[in-house]
Protein backbone atom coordinates (compact mmCIF):
# COMPACT_ATOMS: atom_id res chain seq x y z
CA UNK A 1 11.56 -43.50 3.79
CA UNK A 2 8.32 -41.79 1.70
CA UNK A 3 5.99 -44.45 0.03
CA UNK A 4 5.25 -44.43 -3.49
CA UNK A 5 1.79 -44.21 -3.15
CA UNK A 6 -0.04 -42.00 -5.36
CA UNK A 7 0.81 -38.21 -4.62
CA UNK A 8 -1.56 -35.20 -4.82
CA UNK A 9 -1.73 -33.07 -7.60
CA UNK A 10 -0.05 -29.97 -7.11
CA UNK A 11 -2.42 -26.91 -8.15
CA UNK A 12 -0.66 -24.41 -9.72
CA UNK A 13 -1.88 -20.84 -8.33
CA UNK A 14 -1.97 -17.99 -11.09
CA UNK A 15 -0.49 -14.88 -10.40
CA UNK A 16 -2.86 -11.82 -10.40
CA UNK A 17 -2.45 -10.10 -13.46
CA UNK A 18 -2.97 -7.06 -11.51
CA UNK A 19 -3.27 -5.34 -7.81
CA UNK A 20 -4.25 -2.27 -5.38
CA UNK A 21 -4.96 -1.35 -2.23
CA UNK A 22 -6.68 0.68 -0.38
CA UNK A 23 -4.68 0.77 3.18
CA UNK A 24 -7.00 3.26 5.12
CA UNK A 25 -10.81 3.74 4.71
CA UNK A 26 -12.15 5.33 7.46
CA UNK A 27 -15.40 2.60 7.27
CA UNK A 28 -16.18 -0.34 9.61
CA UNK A 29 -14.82 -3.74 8.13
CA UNK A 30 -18.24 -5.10 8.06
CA UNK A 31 -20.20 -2.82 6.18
CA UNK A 32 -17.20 -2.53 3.93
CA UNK A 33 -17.40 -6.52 2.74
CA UNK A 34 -21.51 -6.02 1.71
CA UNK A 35 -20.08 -4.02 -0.85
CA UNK A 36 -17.06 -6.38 -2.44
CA UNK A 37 -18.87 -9.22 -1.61
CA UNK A 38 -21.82 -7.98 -4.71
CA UNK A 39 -18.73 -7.99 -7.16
CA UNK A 40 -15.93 -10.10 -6.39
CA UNK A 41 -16.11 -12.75 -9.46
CA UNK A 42 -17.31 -10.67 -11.61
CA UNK A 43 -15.75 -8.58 -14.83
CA UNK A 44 -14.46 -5.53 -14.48
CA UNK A 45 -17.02 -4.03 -16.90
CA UNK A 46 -19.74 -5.26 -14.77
CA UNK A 47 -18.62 -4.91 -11.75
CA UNK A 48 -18.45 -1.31 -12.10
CA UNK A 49 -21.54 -0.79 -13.56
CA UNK A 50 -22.63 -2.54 -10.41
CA UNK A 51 -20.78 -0.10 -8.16
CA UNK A 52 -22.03 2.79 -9.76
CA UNK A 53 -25.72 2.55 -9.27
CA UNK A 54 -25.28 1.06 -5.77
CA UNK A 55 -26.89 3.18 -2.84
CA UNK A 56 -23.62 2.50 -0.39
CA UNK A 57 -21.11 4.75 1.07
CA UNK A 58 -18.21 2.11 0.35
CA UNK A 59 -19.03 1.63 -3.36
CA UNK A 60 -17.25 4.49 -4.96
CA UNK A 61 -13.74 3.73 -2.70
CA UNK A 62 -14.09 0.29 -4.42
CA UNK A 63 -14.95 1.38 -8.06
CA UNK A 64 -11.65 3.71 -8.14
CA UNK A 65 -9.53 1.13 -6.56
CA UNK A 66 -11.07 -1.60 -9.41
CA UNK A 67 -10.49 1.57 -11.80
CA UNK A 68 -6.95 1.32 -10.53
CA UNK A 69 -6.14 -1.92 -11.00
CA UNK A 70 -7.37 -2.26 -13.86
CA UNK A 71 -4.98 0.63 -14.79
CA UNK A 72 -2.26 -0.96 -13.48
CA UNK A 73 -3.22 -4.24 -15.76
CA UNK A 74 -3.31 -1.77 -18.97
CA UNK A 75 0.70 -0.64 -18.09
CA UNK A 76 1.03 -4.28 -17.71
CA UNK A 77 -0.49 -4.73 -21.28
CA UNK A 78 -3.02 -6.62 -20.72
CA UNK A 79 -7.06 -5.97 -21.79
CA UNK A 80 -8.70 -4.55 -18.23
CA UNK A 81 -12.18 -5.44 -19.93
CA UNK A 82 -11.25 -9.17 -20.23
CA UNK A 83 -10.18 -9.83 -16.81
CA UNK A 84 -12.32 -10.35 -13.44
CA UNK A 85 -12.17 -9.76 -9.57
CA UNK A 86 -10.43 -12.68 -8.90
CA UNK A 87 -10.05 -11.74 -5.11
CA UNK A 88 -10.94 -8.96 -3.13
CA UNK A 89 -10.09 -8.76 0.79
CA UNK A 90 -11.33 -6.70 3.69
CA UNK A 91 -9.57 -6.27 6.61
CA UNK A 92 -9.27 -4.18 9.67
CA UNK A 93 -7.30 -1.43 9.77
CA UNK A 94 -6.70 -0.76 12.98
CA UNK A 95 -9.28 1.33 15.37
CA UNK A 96 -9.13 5.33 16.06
CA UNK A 97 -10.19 5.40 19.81
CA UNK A 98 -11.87 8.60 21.62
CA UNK A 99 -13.72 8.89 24.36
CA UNK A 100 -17.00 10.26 25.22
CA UNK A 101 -18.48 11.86 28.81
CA UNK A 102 -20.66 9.54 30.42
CA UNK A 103 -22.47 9.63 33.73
CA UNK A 104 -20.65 9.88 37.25
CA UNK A 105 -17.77 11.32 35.86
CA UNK A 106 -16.83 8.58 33.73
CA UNK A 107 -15.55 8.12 30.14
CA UNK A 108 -16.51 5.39 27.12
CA UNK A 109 -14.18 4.96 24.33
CA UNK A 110 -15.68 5.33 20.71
CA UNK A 111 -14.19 3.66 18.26
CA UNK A 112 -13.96 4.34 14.83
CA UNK A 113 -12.72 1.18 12.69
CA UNK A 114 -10.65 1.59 9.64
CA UNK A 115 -10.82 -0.97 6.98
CA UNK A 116 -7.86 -2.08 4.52
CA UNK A 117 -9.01 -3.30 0.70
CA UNK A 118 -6.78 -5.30 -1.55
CA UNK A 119 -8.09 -6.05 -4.75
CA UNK A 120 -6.38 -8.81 -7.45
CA UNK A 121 -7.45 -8.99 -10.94
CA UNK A 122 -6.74 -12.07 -12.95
């Protein structure tokens, strides 16, 4: 039988009011989340005047796929200049693997890392 003690408060997650994703970017993981990690909580506004003056290879991937969410937030009717990066994820994206001569007739892989971004406005 449950007790009647007091019961946590259930928190009530809102929905994004809008999405993208980027599912291959052929860029390591890592140097991928310096980038997102400058902007994520920030307006949209903002945020891509951040991305814009920023010296990295990842920043203008990011600042079309914010450009395209907040598209996607306009067909949803909303105001993309109101709304913020609620959440933005990097993950891997799997690995492309060569390999490379090496010495005594043996071979080294190389491998290139792929990164997948998901972005959520709210």
């Amino acid at each position: 039988m449950a007790s009647k003690g007091l019961q946590k408060n259930k928190v009530l997650k809102e929905a994004p009011k809008a999405t993208a994703a980027l599912n291959t970017y052929n860029q390591t993981p890592r140097k991928v989340r310096l980038v997102t990690d400058l902007i994520k909580g920030k307006k949209v506004p903002d945020a891509l005047a951040q991305l814009s003056f920023l010296p990295k290879r990842a920043a203008e991937p990011i600042k079309k796929l914010i450009l395209s969410a907040a598209a996607n937030a306009k067909t949803r009717g909303e105001n993309p200049d109101t709304l913020r990066v609620k959440n933005i994820t990097v993950d891997s994206a799997g690995m492309l693997v060569k390999y490379v001569p090496r010495a005594m007739g043996r071979g080294a892989p190389v491998r290139h890392r792929r990164s997948q971004v998901k972005v959520e406005l709210a």
